[in-house]
Protein backbone atom coordinates (compact mmCIF):
# COMPACT_ATOMS: atom_id res chain seq x y z
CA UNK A 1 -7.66 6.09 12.39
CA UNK A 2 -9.91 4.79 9.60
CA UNK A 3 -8.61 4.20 6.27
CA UNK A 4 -10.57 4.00 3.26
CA UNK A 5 -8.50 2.54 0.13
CA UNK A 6 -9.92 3.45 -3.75
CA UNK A 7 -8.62 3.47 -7.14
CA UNK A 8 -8.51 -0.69 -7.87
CA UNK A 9 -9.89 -2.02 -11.22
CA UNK A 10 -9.16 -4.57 -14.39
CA UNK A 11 -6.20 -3.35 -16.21
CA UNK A 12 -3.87 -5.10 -19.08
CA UNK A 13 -0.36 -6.31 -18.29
CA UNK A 14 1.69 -3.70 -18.71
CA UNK A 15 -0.80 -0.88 -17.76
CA UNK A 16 -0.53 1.88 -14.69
CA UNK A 17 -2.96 2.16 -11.76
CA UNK A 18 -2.92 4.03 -8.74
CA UNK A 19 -4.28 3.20 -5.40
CA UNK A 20 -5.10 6.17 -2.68
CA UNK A 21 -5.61 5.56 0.52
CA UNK A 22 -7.42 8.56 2.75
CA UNK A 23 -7.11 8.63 6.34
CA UNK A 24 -9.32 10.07 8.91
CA UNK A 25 -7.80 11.55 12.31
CA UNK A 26 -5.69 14.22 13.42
CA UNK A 27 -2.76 11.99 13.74
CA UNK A 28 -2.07 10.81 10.42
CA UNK A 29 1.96 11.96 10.31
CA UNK A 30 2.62 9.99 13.32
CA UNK A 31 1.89 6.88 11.49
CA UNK A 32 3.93 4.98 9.13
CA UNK A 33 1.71 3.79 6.09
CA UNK A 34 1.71 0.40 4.45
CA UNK A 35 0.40 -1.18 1.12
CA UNK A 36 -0.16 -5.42 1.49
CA UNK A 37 -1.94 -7.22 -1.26
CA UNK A 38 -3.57 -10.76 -0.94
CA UNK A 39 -4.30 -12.98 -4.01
CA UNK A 40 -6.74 -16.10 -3.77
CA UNK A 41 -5.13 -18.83 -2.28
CA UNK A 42 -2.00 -16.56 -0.79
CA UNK A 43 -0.83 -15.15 2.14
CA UNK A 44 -0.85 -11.68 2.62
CA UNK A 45 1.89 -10.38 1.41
CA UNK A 46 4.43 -7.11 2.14
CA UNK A 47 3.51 -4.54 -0.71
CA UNK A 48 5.81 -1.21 0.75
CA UNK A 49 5.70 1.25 3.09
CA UNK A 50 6.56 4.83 3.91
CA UNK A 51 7.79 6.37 7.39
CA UNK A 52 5.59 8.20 8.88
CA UNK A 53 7.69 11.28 7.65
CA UNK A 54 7.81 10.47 4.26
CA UNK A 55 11.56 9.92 4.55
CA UNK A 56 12.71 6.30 4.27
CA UNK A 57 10.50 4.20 1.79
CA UNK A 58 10.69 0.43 1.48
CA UNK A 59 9.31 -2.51 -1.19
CA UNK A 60 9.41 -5.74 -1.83
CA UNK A 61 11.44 -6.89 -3.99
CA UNK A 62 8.85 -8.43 -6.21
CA UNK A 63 7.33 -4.72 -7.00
CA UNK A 64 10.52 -2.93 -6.63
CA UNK A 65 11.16 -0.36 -9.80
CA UNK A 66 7.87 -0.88 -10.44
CA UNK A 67 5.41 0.73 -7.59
CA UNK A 68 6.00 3.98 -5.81
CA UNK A 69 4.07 4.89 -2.47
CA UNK A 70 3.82 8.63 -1.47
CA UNK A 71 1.88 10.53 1.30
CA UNK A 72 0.62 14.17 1.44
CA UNK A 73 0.18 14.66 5.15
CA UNK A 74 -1.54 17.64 4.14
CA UNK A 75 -4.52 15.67 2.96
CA UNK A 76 -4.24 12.47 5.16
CA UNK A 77 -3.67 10.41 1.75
CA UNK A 78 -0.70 7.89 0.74
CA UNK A 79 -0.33 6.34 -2.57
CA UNK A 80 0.65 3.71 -4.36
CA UNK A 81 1.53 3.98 -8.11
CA UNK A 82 1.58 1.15 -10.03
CA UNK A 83 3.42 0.78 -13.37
CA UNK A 84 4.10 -2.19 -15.90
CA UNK A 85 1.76 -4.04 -13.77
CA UNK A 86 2.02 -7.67 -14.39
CA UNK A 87 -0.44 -10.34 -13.96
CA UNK A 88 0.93 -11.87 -10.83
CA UNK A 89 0.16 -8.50 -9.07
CA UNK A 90 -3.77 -9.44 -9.47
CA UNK A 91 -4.97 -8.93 -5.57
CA UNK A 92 -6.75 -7.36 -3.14
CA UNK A 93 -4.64 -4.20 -2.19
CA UNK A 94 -4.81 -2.82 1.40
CA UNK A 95 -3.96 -0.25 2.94
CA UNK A 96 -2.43 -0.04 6.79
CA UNK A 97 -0.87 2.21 8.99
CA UNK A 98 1.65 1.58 12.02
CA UNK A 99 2.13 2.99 14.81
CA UNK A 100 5.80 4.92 14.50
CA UNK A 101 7.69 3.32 17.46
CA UNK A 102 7.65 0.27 14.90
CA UNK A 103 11.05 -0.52 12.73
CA UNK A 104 10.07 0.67 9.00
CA UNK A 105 11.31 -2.12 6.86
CA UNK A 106 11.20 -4.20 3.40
CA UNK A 107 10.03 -6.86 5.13
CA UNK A 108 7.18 -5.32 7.74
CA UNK A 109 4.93 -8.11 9.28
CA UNK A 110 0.45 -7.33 9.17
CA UNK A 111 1.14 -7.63 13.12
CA UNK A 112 2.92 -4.57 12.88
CA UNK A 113 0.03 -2.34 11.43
CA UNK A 114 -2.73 -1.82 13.87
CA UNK A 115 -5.16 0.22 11.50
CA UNK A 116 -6.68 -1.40 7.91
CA UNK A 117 -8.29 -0.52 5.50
CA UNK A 118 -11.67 -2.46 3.33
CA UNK A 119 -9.19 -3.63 0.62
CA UNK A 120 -9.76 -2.69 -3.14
CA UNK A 121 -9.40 -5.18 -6.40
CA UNK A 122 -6.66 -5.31 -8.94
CA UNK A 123 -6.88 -7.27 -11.61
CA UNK A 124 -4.01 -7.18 -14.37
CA UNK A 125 -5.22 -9.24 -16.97
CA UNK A 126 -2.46 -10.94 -19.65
């Protein structure tokens, strides 16, 4: 699976963006799909994720009632939507996908995803 994440750019606080993330690969619905984000100086962190059946979604709580991930298996795509984006959520975004034997969670672990994709910029400014 290759994943190729687009739709990053310089926003103000408070501002929507969304992030798509297209998948290549016949398999794409047997994979659960993941959003991580990593600012300068941070660890990667746990954006969300979906199951690979759409039917159990998880976020962190720091983006929680704020960012919404979707996937149209139909066109190998999942989504993140991001509203009243805040400074703090300035990162690189990326995209992953995990194999569907893992345990969907709020907390899944990068060792859990075995596919990534090349990252895209957000930048919120204040």
């Amino acid at each position: 699976v290759q994943l190729q994440a687009s739709g990053g750019g310089l926003v103000q606080a408070g501002a929507s963006l969304d992030l798509s993330c297209a998948a290549s690969g016949p398999t794409f619905n047997k994979w659960h799909m993941g959003w991580f984000r990593k600012a300068p100086g941070k660890e990667r962190e746990f954006v969300g994720a979906q199951s690979w059946s759409g039917g159990s979604t998880f976020y962190a709580d720091s983006v929680k009632g704020r960012f919404t991930i979707s996937r149209d298996n139909a066109k190998n795509t999942v989504y993140l939507q991001m509203n009243s984006l805040k400074p703090e959520d300035t990162a690189v975004y990326y995209c992953a996908a995990a194999n569907k034997l893992m345990v969907a969670s709020d907390n899944m672990s990068p060792r859990q995803f075995y596919y990534w994709g090349q990252g895209t910029q957000v930048t919120v400014s204040s």
